[in-house]
PDB file of N, CA and C in Angstrom:
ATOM      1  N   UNK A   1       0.845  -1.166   0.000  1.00  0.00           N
ATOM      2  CA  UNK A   1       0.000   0.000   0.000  1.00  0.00           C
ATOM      3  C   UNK A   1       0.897   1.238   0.000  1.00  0.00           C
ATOM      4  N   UNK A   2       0.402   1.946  -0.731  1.00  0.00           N
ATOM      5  CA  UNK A   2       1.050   3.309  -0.797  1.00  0.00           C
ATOM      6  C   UNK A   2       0.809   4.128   0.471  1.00  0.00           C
ATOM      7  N   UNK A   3       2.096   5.010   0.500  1.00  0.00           N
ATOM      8  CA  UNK A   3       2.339   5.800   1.682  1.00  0.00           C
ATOM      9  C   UNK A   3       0.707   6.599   1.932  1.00  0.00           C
ATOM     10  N   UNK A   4       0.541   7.442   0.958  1.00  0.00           N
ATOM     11  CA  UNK A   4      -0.636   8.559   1.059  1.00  0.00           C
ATOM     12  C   UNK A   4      -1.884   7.797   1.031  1.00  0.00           C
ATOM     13  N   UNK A   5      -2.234   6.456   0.876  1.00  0.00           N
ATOM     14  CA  UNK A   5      -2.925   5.626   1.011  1.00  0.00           C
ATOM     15  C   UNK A   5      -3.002   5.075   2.456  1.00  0.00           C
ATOM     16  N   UNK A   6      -2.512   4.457   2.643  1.00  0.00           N
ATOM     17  CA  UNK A   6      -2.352   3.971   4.035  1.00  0.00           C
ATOM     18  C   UNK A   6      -1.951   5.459   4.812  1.00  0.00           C
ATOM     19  N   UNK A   7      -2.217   6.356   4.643  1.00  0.00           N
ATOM     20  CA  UNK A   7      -2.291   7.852   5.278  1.00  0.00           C
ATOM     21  C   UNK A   7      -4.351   7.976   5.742  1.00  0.00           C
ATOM     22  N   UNK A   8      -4.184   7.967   4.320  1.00  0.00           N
ATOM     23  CA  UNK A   8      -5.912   8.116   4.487  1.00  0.00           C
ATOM     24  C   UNK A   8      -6.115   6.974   4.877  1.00  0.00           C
ATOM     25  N   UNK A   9      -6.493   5.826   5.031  1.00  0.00           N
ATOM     26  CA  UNK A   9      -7.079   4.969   5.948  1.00  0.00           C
ATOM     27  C   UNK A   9      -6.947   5.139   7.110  1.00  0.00           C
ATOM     28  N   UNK A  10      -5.579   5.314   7.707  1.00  0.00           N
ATOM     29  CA  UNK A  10      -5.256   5.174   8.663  1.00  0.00           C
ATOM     30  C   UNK A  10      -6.339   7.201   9.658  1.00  0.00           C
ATOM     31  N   UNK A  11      -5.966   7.760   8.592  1.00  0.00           N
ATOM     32  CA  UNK A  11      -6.944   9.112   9.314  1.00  0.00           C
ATOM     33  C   UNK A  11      -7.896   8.819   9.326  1.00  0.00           C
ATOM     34  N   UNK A  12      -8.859   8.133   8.301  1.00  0.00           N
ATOM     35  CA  UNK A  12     -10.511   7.549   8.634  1.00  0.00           C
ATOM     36  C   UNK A  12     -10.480   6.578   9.730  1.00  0.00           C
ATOM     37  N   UNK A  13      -9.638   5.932   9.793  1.00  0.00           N
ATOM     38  CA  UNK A  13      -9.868   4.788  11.139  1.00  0.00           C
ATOM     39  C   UNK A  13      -9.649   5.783  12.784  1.00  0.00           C
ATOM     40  N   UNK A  14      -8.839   6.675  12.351  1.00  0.00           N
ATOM     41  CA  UNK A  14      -8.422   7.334  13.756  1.00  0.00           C
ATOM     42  C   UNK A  14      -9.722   8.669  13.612  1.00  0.00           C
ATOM     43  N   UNK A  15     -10.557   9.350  13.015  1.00  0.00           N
ATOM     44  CA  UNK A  15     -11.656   9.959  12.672  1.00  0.00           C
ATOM     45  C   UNK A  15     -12.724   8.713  13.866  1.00  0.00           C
ATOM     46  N   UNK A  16     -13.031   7.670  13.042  1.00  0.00           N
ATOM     47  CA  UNK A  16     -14.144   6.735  13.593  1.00  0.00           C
ATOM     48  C   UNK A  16     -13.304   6.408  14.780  1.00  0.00           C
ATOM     49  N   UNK A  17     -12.755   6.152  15.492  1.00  0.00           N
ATOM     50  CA  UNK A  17     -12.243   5.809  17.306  1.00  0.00           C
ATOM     51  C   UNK A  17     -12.672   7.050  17.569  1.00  0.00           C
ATOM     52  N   UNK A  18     -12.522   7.889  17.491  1.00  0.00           N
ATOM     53  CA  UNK A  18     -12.568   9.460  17.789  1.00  0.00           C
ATOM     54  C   UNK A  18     -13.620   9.777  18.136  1.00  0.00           C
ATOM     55  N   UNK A  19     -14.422   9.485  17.042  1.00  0.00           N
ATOM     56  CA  UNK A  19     -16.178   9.694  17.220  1.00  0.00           C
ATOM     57  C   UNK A  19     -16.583   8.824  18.204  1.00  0.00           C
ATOM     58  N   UNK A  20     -16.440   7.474  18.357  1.00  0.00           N
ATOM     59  CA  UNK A  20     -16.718   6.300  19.352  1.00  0.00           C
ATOM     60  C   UNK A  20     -16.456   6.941  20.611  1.00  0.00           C
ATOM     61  N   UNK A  21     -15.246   6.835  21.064  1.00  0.00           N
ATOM     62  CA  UNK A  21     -14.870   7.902  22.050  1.00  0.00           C
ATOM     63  C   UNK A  21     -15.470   9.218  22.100  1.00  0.00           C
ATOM     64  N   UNK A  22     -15.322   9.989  21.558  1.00  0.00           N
ATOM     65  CA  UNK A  22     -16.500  10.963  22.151  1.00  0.00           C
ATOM     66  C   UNK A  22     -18.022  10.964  22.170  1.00  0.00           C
ATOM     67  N   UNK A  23     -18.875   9.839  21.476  1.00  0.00           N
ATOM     68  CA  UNK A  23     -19.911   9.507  21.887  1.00  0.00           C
ATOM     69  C   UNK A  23     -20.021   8.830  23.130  1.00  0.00           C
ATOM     70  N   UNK A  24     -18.796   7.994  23.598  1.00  0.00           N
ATOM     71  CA  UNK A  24     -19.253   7.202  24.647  1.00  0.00           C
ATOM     72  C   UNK A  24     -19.326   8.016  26.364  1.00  0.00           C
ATOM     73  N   UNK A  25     -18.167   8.954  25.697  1.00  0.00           N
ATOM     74  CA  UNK A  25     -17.245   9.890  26.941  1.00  0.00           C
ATOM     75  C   UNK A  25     -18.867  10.788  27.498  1.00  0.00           C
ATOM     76  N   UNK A  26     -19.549  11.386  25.982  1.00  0.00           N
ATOM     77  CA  UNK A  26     -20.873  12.065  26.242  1.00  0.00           C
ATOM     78  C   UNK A  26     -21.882  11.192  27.097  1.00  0.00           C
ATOM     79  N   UNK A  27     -22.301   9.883  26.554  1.00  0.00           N
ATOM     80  CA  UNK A  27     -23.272   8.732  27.160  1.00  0.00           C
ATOM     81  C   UNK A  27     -22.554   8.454  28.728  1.00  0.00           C
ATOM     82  N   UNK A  28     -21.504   8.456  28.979  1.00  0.00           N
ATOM     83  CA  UNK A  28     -21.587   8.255  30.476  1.00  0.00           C
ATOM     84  C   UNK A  28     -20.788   9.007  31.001  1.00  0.00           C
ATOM     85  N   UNK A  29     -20.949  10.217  30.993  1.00  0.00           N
ATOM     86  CA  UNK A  29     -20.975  11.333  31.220  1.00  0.00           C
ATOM     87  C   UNK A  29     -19.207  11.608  31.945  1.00  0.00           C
ATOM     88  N   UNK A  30     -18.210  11.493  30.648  1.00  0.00           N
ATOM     89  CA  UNK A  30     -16.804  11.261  30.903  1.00  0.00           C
ATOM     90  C   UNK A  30     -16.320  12.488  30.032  1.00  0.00           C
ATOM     91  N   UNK A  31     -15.632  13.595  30.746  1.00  0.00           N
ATOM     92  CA  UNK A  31     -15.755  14.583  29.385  1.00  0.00           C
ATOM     93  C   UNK A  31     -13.814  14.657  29.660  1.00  0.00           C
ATOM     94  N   UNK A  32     -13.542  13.738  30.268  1.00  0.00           N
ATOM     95  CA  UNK A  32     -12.041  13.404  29.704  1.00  0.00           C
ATOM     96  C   UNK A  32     -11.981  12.500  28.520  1.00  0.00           C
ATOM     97  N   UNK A  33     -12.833  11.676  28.348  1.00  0.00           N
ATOM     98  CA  UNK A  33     -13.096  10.599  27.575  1.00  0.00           C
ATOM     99  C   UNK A  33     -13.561  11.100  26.115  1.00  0.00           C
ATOM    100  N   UNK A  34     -14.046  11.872  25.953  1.00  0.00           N
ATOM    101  CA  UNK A  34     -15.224  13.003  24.906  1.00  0.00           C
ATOM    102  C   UNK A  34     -14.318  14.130  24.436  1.00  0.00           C
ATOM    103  N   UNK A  35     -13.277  14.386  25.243  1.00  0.00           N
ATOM    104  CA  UNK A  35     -12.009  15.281  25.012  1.00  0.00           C
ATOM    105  C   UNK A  35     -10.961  14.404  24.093  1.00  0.00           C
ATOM    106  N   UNK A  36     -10.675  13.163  24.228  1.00  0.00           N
ATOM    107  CA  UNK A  36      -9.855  12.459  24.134  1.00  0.00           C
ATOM    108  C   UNK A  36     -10.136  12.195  22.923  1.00  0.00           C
ATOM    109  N   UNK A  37     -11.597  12.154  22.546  1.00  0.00           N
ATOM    110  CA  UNK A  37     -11.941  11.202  21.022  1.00  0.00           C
ATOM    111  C   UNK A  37     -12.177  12.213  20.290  1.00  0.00           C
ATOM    112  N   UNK A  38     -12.717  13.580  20.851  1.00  0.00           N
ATOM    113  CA  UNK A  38     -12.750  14.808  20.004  1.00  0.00           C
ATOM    114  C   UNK A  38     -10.746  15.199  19.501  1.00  0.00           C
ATOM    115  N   UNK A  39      -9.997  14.572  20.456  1.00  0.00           N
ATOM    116  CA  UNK A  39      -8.406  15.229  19.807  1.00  0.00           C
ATOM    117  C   UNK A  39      -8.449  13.947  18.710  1.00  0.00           C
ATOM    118  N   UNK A  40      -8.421  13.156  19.089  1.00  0.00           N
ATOM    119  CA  UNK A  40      -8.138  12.132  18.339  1.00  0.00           C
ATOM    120  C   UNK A  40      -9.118  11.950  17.153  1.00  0.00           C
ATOM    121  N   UNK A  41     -10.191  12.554  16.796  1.00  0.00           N
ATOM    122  CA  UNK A  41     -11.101  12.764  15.596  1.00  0.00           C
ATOM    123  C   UNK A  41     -10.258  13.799  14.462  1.00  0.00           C
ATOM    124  N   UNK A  42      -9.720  14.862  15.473  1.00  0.00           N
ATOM    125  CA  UNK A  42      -9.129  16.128  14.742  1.00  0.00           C
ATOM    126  C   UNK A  42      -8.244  15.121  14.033  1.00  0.00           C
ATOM    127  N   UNK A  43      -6.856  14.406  15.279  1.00  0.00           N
ATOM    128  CA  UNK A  43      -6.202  13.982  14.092  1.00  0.00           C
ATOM    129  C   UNK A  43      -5.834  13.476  13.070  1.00  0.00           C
ATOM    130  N   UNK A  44      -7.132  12.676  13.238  1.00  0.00           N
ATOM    131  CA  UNK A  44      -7.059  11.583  12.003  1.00  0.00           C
ATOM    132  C   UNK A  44      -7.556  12.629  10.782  1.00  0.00           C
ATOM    133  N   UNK A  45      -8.303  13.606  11.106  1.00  0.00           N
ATOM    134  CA  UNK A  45      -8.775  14.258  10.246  1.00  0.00           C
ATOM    135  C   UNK A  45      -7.115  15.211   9.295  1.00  0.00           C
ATOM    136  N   UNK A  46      -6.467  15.441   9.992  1.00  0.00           N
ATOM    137  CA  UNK A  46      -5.369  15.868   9.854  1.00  0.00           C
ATOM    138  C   UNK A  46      -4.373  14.608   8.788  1.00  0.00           C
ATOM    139  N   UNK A  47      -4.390  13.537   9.725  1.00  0.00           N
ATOM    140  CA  UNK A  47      -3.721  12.732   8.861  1.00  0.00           C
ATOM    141  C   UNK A  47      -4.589  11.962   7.524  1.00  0.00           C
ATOM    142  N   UNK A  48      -5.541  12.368   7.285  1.00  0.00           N
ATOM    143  CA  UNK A  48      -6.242  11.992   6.230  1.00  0.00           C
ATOM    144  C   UNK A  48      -5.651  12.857   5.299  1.00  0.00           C
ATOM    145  N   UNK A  49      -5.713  14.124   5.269  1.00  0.00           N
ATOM    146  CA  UNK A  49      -5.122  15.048   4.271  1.00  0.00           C
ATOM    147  C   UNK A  49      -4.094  15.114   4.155  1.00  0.00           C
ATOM    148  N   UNK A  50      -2.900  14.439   5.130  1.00  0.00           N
ATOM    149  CA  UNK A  50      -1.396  14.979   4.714  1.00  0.00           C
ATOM    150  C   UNK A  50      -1.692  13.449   3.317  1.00  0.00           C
ATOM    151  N   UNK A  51      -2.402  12.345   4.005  1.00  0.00           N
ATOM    152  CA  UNK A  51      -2.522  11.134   2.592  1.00  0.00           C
ATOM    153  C   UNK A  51      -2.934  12.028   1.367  1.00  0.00           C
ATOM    154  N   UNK A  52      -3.673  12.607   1.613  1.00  0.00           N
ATOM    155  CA  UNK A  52      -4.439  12.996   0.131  1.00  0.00           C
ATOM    156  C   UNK A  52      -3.134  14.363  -0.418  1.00  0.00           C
ATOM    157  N   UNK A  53      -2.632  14.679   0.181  1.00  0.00           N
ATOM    158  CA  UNK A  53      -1.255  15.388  -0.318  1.00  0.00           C
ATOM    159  C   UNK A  53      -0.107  14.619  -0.624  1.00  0.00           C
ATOM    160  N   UNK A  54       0.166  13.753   0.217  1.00  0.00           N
ATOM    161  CA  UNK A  54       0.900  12.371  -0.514  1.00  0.00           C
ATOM    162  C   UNK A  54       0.745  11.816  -1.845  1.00  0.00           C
ATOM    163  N   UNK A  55      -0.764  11.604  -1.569  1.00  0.00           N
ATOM    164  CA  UNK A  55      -1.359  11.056  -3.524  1.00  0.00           C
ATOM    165  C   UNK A  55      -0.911  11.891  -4.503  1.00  0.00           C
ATOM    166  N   UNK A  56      -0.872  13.159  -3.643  1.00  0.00           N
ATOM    167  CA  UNK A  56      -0.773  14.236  -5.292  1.00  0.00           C
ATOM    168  C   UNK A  56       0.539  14.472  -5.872  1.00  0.00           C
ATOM    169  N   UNK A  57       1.235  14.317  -4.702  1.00  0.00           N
ATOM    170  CA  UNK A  57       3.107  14.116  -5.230  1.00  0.00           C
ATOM    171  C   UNK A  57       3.790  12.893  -5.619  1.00  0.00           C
ATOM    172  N   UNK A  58       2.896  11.890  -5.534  1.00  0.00           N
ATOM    173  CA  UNK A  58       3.436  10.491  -5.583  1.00  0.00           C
ATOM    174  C   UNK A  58       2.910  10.470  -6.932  1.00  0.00           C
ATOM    175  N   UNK A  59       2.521  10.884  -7.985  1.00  0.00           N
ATOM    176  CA  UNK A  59       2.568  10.798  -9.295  1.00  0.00           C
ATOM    177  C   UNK A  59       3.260  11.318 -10.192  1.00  0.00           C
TER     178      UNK A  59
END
């Protein structure tokens, strides 16, 4: 798998923990937990795009 590929998966998989975690942190009322999946949503969101900037130089 390509670098900027396995970039973006890897930011959609760390996006969805993120969300899990901060839905769960909200449902039982953990707002360290809801903090934790909201950073960790950002970064995957972050590392999704450095992939999709990868794709564009890797051609």
């Amino acid at each position: 798998m390509k670098s900027g590929t396995k970039d973006q998966a890897e930011g959609t998989f760390h996006q969805l923990k993120g969300k899990v975690k901060e839905i769960a942190g909200k449902l039982s009322d953990n707002p360290k937990l809801a903090d934790e999946g909201t950073g960790e949503k950002i970064a995957g969101k972050v590392q999704e795009k450095i992939g999709q900037i990868k794709k564009v130089f890797e051609k």
